[in-house]
C-alpha atoms as a PDB file:
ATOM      1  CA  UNK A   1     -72.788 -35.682  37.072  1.00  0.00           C
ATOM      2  CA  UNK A   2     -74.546 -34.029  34.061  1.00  0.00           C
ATOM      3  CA  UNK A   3     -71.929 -31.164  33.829  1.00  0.00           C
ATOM      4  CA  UNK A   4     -68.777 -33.794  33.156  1.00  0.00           C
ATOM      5  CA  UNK A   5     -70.058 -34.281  29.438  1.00  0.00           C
ATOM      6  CA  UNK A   6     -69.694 -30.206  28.901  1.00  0.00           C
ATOM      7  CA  UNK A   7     -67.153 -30.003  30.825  1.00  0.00           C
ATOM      8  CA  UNK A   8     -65.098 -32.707  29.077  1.00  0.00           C
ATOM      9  CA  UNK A   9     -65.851 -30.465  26.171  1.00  0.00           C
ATOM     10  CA  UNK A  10     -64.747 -27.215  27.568  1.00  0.00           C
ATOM     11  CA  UNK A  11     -61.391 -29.016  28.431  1.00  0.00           C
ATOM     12  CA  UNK A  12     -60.187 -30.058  25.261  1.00  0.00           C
ATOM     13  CA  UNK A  13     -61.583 -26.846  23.419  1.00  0.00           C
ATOM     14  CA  UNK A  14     -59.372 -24.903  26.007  1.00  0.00           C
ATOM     15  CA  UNK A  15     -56.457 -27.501  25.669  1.00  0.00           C
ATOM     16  CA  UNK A  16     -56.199 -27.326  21.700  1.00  0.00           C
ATOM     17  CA  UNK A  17     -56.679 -23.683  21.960  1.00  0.00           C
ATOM     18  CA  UNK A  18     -53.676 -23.123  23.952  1.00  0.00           C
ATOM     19  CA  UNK A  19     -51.513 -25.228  22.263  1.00  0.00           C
ATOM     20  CA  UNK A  20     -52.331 -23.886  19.177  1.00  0.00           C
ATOM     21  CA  UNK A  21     -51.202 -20.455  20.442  1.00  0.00           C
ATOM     22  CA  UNK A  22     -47.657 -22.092  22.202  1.00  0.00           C
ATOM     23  CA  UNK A  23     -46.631 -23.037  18.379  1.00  0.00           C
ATOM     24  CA  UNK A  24     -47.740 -19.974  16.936  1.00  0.00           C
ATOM     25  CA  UNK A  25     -45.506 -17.775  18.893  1.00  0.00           C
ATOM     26  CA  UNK A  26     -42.706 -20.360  18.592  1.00  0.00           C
ATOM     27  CA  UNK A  27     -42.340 -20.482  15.202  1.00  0.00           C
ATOM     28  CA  UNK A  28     -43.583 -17.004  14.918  1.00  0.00           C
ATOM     29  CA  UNK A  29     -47.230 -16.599  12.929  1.00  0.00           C
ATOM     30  CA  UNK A  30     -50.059 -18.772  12.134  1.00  0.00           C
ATOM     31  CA  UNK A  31     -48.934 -19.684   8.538  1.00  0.00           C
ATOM     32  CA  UNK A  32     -45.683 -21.204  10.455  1.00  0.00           C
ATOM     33  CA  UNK A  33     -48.057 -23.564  12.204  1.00  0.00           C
ATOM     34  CA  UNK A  34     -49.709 -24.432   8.656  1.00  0.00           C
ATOM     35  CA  UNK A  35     -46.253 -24.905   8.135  1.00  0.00           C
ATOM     36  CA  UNK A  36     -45.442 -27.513  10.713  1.00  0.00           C
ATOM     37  CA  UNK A  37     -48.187 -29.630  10.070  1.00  0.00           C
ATOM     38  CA  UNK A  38     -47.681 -29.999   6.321  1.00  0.00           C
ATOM     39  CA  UNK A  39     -43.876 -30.953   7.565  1.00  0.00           C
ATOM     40  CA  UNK A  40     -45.035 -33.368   9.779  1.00  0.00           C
ATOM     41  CA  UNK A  41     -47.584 -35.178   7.466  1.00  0.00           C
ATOM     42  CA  UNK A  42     -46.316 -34.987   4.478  1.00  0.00           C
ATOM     43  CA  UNK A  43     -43.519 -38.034   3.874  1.00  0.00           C
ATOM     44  CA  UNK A  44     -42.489 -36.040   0.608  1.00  0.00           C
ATOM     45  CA  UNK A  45     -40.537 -33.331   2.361  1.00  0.00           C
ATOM     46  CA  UNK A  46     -38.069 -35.435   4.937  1.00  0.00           C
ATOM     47  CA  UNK A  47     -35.522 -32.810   6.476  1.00  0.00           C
ATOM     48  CA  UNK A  48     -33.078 -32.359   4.804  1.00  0.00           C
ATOM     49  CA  UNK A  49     -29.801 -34.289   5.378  1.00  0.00           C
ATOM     50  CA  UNK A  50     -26.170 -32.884   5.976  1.00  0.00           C
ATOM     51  CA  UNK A  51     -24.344 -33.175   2.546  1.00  0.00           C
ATOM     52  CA  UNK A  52     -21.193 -35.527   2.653  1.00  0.00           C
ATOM     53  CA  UNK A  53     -17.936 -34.625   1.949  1.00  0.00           C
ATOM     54  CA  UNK A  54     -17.310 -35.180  -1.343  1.00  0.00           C
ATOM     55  CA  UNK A  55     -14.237 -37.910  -2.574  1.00  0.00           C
ATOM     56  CA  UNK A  56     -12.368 -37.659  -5.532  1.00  0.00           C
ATOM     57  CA  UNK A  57     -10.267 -40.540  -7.389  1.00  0.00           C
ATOM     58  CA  UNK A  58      -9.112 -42.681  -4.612  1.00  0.00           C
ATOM     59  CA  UNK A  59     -10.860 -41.429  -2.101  1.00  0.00           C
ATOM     60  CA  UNK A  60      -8.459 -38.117  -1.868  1.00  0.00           C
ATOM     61  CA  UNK A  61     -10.206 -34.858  -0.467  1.00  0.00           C
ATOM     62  CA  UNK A  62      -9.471 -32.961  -3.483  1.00  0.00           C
ATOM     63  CA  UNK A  63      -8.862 -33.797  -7.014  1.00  0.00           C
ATOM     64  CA  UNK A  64      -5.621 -33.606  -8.509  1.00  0.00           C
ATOM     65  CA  UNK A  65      -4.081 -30.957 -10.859  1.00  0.00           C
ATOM     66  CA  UNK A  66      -3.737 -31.274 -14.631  1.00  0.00           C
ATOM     67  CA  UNK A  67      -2.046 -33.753 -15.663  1.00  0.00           C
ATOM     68  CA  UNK A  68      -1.420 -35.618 -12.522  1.00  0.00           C
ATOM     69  CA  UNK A  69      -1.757 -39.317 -11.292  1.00  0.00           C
ATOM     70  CA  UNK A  70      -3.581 -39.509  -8.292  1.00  0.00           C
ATOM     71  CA  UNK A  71      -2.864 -42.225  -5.845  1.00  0.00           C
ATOM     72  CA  UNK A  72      -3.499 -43.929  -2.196  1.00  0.00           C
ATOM     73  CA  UNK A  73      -1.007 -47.007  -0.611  1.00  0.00           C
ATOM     74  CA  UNK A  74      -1.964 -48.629   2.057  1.00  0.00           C
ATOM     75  CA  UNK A  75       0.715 -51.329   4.155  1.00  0.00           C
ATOM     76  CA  UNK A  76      -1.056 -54.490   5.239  1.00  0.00           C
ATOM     77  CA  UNK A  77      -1.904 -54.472   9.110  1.00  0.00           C
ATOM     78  CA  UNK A  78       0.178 -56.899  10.848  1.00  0.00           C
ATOM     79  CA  UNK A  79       0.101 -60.620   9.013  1.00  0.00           C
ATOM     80  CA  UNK A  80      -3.620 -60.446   9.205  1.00  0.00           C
ATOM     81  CA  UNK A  81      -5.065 -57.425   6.551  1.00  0.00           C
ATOM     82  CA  UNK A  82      -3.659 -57.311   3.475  1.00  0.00           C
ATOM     83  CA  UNK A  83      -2.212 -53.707   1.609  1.00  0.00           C
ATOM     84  CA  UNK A  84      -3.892 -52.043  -0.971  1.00  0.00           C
ATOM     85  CA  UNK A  85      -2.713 -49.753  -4.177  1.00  0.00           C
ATOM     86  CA  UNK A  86      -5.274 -47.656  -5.665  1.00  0.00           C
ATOM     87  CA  UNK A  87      -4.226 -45.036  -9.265  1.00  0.00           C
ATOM     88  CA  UNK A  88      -6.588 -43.089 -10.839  1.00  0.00           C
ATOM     89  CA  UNK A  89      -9.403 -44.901  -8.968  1.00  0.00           C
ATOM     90  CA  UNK A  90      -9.083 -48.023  -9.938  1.00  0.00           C
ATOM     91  CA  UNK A  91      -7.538 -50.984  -7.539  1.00  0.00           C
ATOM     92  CA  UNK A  92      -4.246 -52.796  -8.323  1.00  0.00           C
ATOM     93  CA  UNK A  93      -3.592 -54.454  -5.762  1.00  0.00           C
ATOM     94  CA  UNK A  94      -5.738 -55.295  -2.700  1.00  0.00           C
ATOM     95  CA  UNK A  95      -6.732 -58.554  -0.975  1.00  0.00           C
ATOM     96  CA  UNK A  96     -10.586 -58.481  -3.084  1.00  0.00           C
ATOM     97  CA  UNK A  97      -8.509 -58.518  -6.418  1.00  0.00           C
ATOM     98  CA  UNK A  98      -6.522 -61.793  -4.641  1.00  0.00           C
ATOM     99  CA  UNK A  99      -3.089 -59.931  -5.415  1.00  0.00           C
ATOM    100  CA  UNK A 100      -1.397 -59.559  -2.796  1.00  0.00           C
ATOM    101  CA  UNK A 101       0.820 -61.326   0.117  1.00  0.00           C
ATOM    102  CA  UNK A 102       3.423 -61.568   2.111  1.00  0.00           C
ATOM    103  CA  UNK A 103       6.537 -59.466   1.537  1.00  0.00           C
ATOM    104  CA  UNK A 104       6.599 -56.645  -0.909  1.00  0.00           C
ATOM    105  CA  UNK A 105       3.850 -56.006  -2.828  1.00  0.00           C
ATOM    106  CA  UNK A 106       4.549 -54.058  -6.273  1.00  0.00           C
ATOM    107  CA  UNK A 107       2.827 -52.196  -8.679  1.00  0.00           C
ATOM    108  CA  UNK A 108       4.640 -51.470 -12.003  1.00  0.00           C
ATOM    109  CA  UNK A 109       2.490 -48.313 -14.269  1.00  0.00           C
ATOM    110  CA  UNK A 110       3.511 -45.943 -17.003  1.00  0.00           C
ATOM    111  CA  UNK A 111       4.569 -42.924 -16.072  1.00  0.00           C
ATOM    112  CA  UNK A 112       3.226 -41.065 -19.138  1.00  0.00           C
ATOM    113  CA  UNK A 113      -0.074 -42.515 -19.095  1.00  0.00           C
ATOM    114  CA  UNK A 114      -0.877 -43.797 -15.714  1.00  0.00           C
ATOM    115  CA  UNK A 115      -1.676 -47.794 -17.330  1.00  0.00           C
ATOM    116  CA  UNK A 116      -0.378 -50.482 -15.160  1.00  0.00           C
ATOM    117  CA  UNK A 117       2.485 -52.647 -16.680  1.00  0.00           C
ATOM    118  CA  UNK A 118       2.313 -55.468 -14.097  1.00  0.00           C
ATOM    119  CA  UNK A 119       1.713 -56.280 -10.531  1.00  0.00           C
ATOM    120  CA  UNK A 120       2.988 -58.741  -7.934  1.00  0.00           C
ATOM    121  CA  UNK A 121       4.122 -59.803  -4.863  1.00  0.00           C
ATOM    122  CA  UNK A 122       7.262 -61.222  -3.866  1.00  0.00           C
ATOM    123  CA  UNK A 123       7.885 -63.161  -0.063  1.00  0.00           C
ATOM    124  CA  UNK A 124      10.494 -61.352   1.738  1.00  0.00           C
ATOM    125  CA  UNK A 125      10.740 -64.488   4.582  1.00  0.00           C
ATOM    126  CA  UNK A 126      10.946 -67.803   2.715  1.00  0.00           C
ATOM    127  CA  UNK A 127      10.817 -66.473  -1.106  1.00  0.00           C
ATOM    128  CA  UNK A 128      13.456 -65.895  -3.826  1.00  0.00           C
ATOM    129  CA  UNK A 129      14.533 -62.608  -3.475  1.00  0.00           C
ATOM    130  CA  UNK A 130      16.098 -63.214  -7.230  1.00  0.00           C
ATOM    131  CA  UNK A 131      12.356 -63.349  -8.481  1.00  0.00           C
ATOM    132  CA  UNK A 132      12.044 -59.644  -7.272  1.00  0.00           C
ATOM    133  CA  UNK A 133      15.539 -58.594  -8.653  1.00  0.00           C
ATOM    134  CA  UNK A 134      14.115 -60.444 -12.051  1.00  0.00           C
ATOM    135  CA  UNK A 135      10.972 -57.679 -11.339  1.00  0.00           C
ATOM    136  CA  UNK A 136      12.850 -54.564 -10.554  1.00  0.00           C
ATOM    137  CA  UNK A 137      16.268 -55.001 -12.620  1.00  0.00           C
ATOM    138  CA  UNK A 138      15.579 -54.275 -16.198  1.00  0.00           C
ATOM    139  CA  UNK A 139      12.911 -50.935 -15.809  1.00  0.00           C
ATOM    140  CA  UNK A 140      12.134 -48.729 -18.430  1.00  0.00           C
ATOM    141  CA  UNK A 141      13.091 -45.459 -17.548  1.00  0.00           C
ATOM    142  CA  UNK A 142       9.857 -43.230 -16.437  1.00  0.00           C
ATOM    143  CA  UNK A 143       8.495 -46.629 -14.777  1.00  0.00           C
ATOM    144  CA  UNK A 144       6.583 -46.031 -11.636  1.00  0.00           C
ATOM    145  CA  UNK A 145       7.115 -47.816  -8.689  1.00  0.00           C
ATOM    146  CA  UNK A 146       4.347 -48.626  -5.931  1.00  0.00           C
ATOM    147  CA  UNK A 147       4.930 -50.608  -3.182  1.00  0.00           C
ATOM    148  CA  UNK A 148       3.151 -51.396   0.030  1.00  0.00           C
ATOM    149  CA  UNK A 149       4.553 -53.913   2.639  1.00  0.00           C
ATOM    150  CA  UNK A 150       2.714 -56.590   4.681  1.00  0.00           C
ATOM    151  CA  UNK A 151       3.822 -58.578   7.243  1.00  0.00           C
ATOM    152  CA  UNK A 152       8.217 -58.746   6.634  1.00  0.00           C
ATOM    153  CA  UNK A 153       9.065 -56.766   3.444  1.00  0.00           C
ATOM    154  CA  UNK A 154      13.301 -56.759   4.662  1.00  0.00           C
ATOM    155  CA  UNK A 155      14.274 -60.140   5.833  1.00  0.00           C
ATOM    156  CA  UNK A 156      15.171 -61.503   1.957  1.00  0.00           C
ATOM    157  CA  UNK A 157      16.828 -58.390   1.249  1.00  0.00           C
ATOM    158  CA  UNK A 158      20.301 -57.804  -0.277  1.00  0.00           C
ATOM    159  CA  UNK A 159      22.893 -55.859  -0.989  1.00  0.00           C
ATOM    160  CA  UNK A 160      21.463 -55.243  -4.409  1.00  0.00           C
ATOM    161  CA  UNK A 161      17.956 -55.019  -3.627  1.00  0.00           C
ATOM    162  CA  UNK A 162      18.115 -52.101  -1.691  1.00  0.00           C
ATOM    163  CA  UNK A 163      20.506 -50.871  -3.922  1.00  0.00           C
ATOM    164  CA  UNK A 164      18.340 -50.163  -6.537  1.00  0.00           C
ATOM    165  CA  UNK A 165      14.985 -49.349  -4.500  1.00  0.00           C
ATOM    166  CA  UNK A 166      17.774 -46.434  -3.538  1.00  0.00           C
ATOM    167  CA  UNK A 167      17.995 -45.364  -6.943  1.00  0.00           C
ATOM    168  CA  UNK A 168      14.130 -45.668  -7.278  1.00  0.00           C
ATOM    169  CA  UNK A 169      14.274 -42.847  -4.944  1.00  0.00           C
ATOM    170  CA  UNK A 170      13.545 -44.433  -1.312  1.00  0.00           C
ATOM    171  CA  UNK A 171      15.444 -42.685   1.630  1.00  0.00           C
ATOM    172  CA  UNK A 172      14.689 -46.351   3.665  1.00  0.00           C
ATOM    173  CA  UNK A 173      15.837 -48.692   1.850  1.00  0.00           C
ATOM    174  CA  UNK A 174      18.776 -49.611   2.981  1.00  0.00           C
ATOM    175  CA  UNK A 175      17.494 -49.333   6.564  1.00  0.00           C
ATOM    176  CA  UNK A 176      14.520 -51.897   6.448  1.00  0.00           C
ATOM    177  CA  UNK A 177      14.588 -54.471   8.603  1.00  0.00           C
ATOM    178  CA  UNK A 178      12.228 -57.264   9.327  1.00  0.00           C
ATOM    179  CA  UNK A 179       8.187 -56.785   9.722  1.00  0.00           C
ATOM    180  CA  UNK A 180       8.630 -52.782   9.290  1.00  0.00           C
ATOM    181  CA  UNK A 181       5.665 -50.964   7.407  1.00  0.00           C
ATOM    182  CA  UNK A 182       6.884 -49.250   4.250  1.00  0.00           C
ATOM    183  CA  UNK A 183       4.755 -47.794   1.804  1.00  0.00           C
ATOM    184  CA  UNK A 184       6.501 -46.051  -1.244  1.00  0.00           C
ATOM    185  CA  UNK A 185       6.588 -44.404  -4.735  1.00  0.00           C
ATOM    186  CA  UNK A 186       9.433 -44.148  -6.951  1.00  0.00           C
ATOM    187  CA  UNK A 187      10.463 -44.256 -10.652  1.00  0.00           C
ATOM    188  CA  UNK A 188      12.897 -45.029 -12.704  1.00  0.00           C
ATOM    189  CA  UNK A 189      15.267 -42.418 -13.655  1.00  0.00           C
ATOM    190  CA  UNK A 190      14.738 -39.956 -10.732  1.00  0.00           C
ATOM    191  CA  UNK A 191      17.429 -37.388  -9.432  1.00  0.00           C
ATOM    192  CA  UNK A 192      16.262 -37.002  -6.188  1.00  0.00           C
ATOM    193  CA  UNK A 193      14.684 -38.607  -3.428  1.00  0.00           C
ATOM    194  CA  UNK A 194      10.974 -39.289  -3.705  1.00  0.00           C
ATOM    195  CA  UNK A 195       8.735 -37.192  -1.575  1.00  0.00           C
ATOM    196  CA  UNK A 196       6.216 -40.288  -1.102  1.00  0.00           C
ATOM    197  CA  UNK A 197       7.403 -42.570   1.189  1.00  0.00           C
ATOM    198  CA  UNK A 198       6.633 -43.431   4.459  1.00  0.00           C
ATOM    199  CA  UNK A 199       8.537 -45.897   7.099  1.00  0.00           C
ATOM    200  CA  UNK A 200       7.612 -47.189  10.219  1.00  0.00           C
ATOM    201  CA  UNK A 201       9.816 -49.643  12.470  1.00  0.00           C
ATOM    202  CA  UNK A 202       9.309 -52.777  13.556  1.00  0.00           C
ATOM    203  CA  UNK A 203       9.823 -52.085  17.943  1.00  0.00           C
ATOM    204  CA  UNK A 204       8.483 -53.229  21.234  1.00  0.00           C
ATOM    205  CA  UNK A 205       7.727 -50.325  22.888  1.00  0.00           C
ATOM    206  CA  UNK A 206       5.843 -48.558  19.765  1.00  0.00           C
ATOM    207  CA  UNK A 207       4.039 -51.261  17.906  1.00  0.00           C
ATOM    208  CA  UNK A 208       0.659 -51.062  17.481  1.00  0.00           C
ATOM    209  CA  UNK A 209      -0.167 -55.001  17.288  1.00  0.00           C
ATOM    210  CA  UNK A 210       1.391 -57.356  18.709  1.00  0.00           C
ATOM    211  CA  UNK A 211       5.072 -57.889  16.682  1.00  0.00           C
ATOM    212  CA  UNK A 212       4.093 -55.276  13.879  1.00  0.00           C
ATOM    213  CA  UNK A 213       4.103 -51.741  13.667  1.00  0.00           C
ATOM    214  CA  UNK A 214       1.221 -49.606  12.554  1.00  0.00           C
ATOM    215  CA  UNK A 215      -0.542 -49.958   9.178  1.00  0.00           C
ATOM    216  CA  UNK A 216       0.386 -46.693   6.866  1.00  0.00           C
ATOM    217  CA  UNK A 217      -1.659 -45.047   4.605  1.00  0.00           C
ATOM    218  CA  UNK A 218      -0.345 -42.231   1.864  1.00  0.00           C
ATOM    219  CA  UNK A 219      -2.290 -40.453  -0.735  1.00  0.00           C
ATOM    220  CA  UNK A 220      -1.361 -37.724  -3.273  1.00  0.00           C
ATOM    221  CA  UNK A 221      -1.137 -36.948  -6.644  1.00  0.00           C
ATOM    222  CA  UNK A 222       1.921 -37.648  -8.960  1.00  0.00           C
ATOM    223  CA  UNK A 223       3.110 -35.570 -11.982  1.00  0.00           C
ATOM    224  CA  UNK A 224       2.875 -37.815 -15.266  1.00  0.00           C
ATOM    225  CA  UNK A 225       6.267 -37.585 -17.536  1.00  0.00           C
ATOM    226  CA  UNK A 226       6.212 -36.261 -20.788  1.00  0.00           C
ATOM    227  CA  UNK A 227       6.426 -38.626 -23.611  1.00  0.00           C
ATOM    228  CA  UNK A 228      10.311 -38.506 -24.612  1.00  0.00           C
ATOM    229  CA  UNK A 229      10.880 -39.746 -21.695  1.00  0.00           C
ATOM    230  CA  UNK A 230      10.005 -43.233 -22.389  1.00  0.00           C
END
């Protein structure tokens, strides 16, 4: 009975003893041991966290070149989330500005110096597709175009309509039918077909929710016009 005070003693001598030896060959010499308990009580140095990606305007991986307009379009998501249009980081369009809605929503912005002219939406099932000819009819040449769908961007459509979204530069156009996803840039004056658009039909056996398609999302960066052009 009178050697379990010592022996007590001995124990915990022997205990600290050997851990102190199991960290110093871990982390290799006795300073590293210093080491690890200045890490562990001092709440100065925290490890040190993984660095995140860093985002550029819009939330694009990479920054744009010179003299280009970087962008992100987003289509609404079914009749539920609205789109969004994002230049040069700041927000045209999106359901937090109290923008957008059902149908076409369009973005109209100087293609020289990347300021927005005006922006609207215009109902593609029960609107007046003349108030979106009234929009898209008299453009200045060099006039960007950005528009994201929600819900039905097609069912209002005529003849004319996709006419000139044609000569904006869409490929799809003439094609889009009722509650399709279209997100697309195009400008005034082009001679080609414009490399950002993106299409996505309205079908039973493919859509995502229930009666609509996927949401889209594009990004990229497009080259400003020179000033004789307006």
């Amino acid at each position: 009975m009178r050697l379990a005070g010592p022996l007590r003693v001995v124990a915990i001598i022997l205990t600290a003893g050997l851990t102190w030896i199991l960290v110093s060959l871990l982390l290799g010499t006795q300073s590293g041991f210093s080491r690890l308990q200045q890490l562990l009580s001092s709440p100065e140095n925290p490890p040190t966290a993984e660095p995140r990606p860093r985002r550029y305007k819009c939330g694009l991986p990479r920054p744009c070149p010179e003299l280009h307009l970087a962008f992100r379009l987003v289509s609404g998501a079914a009749n539920v989330i609205g789109p969004k249009i994002c230049l040069e980081d700041k927000m045209l369009m999106s359901s937090v500005k109290n923008n957008v809605g059902r149908g076409l929503n369009i973005a109209l912005v100087n293609g020289v110096n990347g300021e927005l002219i005006d922006a609207k939406f215009f109902d593609m099932w029960a609107g007046d597709v003349n108030e979106l000819l009234k929009f898209i009819r008299t453009l200045h040449e060099g006039t960007l175009v950005f528009v994201a769908s929600y819900d039905d961007p097609a069912t209002k459509m005529n003849e004319e309509t996709r006419r000139i979204f044609s000569e904006l530069g869409s490929s799809v156009a003439k094609e889009l039918g009722f509650r399709d996803s279209w997100v697309f840039v195009g400008a005034k004056g082009v001679q080609d077909k414009s490399p950002f658009e993106q299409h996505t039909k309205n079908s039973k056996s493919s859509n995502k929710y229930e009666g609509w398609p996927e949401a889209l999302e594009m990004e990229g960066c497009i080259p400003q016009r020179t000033a004789d052009v307006q």
